[in-house]
N, C-alpha and C. Protein backbone atom coordinates (compact mmCIF):
# COMPACT_ATOMS: atom_id res chain seq x y z
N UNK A 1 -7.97 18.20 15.98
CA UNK A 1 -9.20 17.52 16.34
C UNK A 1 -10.32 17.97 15.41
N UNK A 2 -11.02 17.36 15.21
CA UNK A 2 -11.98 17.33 14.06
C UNK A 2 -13.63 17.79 15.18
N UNK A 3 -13.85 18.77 14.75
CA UNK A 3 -15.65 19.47 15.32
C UNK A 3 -16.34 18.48 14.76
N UNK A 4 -17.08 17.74 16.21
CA UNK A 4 -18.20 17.15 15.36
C UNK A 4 -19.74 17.21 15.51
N UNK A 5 -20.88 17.37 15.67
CA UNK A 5 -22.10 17.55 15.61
C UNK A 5 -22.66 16.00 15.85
N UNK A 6 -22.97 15.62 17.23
CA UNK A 6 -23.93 14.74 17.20
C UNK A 6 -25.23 14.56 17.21
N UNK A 7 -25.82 13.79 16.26
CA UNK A 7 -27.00 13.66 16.19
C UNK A 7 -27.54 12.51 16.76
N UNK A 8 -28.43 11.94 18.03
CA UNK A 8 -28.93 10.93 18.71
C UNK A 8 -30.00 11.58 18.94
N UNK A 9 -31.22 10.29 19.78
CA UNK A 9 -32.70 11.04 19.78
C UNK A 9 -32.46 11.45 21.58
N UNK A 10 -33.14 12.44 21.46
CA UNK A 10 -33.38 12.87 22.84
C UNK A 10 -34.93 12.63 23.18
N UNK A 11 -36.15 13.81 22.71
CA UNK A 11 -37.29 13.17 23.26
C UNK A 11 -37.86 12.04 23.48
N UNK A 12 -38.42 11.56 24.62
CA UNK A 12 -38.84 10.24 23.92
C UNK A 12 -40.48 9.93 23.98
N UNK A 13 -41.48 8.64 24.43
CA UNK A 13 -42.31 8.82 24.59
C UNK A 13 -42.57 9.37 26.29
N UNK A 14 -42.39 8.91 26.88
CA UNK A 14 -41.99 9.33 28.66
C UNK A 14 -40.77 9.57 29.25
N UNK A 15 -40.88 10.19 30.44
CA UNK A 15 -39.71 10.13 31.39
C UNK A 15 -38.70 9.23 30.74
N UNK A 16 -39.13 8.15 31.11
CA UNK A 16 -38.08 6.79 30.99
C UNK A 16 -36.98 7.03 29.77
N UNK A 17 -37.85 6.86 28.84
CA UNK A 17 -37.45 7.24 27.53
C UNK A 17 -36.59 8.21 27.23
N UNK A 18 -36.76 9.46 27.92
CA UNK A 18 -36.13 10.42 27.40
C UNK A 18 -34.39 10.17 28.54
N UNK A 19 -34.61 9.62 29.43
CA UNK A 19 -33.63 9.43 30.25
C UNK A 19 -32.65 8.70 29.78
N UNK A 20 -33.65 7.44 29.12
CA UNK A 20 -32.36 6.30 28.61
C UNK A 20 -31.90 7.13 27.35
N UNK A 21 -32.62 8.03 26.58
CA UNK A 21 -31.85 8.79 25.04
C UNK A 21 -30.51 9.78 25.80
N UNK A 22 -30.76 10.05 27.02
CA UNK A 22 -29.76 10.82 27.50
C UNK A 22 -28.37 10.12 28.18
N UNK A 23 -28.54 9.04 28.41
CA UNK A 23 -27.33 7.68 28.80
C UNK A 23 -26.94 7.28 27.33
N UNK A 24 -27.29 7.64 26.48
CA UNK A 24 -26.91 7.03 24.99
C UNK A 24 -26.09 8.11 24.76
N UNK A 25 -27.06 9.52 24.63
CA UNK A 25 -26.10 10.55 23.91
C UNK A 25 -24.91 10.61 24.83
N UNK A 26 -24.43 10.59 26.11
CA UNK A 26 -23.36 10.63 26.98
C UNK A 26 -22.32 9.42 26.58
N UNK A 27 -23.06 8.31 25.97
CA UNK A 27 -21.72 7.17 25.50
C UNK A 27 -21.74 7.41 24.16
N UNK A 28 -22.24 8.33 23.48
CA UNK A 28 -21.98 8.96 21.81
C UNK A 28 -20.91 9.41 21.94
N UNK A 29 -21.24 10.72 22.72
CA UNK A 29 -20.02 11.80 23.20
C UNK A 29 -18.52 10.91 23.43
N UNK A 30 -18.68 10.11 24.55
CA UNK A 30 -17.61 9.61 24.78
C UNK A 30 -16.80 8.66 24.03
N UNK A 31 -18.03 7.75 22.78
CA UNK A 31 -17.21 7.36 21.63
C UNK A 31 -16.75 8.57 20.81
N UNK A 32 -17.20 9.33 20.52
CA UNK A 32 -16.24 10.25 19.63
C UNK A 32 -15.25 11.13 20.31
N UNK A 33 -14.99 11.46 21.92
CA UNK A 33 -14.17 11.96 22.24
C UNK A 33 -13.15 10.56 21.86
N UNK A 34 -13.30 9.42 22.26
CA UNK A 34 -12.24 8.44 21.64
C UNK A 34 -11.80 8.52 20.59
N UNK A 35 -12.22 8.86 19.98
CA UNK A 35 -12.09 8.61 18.23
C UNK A 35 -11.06 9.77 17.94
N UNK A 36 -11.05 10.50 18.91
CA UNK A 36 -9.76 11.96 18.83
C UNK A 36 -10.06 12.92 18.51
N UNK A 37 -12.09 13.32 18.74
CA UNK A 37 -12.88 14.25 17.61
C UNK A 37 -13.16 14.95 19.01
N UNK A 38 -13.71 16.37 18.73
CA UNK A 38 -13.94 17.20 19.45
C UNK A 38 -15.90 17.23 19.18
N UNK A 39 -16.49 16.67 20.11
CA UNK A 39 -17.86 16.14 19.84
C UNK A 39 -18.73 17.40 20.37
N UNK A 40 -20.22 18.19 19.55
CA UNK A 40 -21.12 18.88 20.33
C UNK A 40 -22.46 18.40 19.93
N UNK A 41 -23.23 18.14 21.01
CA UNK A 41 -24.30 17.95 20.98
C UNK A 41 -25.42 18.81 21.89
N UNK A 42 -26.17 19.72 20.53
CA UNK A 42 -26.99 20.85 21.02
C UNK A 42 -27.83 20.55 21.90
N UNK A 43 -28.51 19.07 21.40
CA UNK A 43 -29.96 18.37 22.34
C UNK A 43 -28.86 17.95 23.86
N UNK A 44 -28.42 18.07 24.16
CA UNK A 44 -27.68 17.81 25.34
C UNK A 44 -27.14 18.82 25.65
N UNK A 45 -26.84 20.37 25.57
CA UNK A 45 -26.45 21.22 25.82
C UNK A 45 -27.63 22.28 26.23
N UNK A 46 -27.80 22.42 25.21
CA UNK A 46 -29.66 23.42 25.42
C UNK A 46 -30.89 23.24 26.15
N UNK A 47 -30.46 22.04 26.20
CA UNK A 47 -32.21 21.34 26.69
C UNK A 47 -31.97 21.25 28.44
N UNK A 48 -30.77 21.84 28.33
CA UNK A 48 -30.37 22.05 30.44
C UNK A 48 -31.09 23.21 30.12
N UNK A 49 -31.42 24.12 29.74
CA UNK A 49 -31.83 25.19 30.07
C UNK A 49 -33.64 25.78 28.99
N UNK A 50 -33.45 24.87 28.18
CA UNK A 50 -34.43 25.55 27.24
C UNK A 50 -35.78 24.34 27.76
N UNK A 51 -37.36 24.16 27.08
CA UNK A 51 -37.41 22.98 27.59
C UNK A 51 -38.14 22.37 26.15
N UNK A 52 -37.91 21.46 25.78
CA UNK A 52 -38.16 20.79 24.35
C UNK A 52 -39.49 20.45 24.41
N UNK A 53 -39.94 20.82 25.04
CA UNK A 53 -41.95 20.22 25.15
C UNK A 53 -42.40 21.57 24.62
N UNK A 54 -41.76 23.02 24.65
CA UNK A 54 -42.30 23.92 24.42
C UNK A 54 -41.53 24.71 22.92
N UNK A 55 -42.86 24.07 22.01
CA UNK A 55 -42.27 23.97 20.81
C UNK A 55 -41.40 25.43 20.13
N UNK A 56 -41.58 26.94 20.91
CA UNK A 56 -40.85 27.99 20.46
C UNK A 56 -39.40 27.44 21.35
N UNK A 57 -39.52 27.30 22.08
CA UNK A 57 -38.06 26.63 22.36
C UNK A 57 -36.94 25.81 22.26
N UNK A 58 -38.05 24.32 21.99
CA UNK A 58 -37.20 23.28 20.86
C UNK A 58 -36.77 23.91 19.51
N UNK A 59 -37.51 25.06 18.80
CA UNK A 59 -37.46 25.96 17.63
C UNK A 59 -35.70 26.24 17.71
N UNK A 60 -35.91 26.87 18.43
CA UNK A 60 -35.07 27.78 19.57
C UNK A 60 -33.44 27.34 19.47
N UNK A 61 -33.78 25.92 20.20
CA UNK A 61 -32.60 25.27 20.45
C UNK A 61 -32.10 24.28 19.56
N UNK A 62 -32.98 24.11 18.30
CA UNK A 62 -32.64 24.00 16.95
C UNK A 62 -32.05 24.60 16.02
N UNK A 63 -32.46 25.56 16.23
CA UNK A 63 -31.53 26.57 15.52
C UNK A 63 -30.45 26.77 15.91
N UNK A 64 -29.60 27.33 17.23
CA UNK A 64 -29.23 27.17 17.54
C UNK A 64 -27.93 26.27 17.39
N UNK A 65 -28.16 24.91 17.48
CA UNK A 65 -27.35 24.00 17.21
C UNK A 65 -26.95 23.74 15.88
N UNK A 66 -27.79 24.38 14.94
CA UNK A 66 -28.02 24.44 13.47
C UNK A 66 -26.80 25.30 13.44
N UNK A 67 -26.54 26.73 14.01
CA UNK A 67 -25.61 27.30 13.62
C UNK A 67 -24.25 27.06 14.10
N UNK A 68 -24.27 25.92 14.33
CA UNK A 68 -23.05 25.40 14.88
C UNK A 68 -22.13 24.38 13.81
N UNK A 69 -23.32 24.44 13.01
CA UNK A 69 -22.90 23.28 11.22
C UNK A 69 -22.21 24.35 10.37
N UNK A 70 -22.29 25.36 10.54
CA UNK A 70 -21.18 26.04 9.82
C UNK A 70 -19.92 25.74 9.98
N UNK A 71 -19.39 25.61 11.57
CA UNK A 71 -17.69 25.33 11.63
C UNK A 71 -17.83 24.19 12.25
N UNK A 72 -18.65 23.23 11.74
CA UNK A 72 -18.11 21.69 11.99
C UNK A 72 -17.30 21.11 10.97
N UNK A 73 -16.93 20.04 11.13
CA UNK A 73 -16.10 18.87 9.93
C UNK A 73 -16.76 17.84 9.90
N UNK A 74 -17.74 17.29 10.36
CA UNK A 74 -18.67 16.85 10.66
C UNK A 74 -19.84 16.15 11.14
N UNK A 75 -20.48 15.82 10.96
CA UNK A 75 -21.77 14.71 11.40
C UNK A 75 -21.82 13.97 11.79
N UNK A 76 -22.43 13.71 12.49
CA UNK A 76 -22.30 12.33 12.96
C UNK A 76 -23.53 11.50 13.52
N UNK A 77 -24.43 10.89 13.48
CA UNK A 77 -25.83 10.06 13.43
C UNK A 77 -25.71 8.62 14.06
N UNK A 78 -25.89 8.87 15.57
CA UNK A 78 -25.89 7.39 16.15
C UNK A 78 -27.04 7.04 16.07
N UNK A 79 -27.42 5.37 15.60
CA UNK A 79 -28.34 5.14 15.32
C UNK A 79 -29.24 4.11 15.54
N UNK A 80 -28.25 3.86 16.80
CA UNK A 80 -28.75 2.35 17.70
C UNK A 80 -30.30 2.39 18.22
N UNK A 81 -30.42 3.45 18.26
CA UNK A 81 -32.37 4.07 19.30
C UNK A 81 -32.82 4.57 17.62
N UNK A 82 -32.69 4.51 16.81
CA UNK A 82 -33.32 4.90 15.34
C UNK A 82 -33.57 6.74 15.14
N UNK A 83 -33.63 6.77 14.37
CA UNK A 83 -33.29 8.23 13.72
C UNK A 83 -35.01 9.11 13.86
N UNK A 84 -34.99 9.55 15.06
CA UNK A 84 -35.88 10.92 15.27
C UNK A 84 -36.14 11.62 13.86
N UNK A 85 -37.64 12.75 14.20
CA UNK A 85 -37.46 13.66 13.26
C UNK A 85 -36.62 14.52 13.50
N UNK A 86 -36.49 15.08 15.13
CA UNK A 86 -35.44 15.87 15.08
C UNK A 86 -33.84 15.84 14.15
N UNK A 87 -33.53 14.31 14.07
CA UNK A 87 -31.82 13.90 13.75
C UNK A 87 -32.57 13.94 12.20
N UNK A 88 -33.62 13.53 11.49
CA UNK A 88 -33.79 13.87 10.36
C UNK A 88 -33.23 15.34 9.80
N UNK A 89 -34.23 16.54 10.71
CA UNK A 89 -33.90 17.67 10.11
C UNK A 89 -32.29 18.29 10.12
N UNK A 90 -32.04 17.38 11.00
CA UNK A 90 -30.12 17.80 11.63
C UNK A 90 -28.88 17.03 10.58
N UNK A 91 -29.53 16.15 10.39
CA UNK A 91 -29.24 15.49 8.36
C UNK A 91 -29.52 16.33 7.16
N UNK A 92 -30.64 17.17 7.26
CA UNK A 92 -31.50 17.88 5.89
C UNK A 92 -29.91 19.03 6.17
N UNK A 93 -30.18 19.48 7.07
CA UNK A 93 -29.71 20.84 7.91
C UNK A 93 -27.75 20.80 7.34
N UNK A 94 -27.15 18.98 7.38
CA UNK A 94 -25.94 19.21 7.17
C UNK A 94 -25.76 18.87 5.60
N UNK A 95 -27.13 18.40 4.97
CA UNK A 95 -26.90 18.39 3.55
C UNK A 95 -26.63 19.57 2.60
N UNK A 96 -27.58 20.43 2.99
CA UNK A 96 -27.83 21.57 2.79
C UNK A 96 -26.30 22.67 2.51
N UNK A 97 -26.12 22.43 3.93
CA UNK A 97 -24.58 23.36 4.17
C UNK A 97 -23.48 22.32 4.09
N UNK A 98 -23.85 21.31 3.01
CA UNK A 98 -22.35 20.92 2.21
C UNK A 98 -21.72 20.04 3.15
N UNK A 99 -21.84 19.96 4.33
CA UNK A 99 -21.35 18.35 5.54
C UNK A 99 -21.64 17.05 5.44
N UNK A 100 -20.48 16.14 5.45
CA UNK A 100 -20.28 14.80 5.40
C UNK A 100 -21.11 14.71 6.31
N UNK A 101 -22.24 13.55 6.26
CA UNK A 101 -22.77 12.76 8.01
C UNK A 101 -22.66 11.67 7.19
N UNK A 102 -21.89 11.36 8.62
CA UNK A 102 -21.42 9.65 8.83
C UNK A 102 -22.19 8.85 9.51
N UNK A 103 -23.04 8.08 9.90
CA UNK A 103 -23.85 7.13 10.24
C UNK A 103 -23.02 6.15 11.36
N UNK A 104 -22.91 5.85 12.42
CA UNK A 104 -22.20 5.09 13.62
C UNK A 104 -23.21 4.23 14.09
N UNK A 105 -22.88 3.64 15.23
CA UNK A 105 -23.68 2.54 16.24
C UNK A 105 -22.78 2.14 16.93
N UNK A 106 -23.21 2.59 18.53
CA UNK A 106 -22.16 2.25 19.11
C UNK A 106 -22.43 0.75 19.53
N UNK A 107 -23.46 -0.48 18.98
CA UNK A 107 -23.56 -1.39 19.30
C UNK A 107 -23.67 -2.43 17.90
N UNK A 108 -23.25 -3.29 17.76
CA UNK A 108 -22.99 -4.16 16.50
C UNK A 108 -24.29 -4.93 16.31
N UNK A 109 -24.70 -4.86 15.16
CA UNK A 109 -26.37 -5.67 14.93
C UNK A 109 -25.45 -6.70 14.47
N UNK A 110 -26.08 -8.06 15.01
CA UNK A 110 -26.03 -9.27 14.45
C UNK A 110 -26.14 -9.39 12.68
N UNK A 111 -25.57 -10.42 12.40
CA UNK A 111 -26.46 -10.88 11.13
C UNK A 111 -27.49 -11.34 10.91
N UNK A 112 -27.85 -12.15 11.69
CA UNK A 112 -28.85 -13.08 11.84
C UNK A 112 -30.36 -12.64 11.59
């Protein structure tokens, strides 16, 4: 099984927002557990306990998840809700240390 690092947005502008980024990252997860990959996502792991409004903590739980790109295979960037600064720096973060990120959507844009 292949470690993978998901990147989706979690904060959002309100409640609402941040709720529906958290029903997304849960059908991320579950497309890449399909896919036969062994999926972690820090903003969904940390943020049970840390709280992302309090910026030494989002710090915190950035890092954190940062050191988790060492023994991944890699990346992964859903991008249906559009790419946060957070999933920016979590891109800089797997360029850096040499990781493929692959770009997904778990929903098909039209052509039109």
């Amino acid at each position: 099984m292949k470690r993978v690092i998901i990147e989706s947005p979690y904060r959002g502008d309100g409640y609402r927002d941040t709720a529906d980024n958290i029903v997304y990252l849960n059908r991320c997860l579950k497309d890449s557990m399909r896919r036969g990959e062994a999926p972690f996502a820090s903003h969904g792991f940390y943020t049970m306990f840390l709280d992302d409004k309090v910026p030494l903590e989002r710090d915190i739980g950035m890092a954190a998840g940062w050191a988790w790109m060492q023994v991944c295979d890699l990346v992964v960037v859903y991008t249906d809700r559009g790419i946060s600064q957070g999933m920016k720096a979590g891109m800089q973060k797997a360029a850096e240390a040499g990781k493929t990120v692959e770009l997904r959507q778990l929903y098909r844009q039209s052509a039109d």
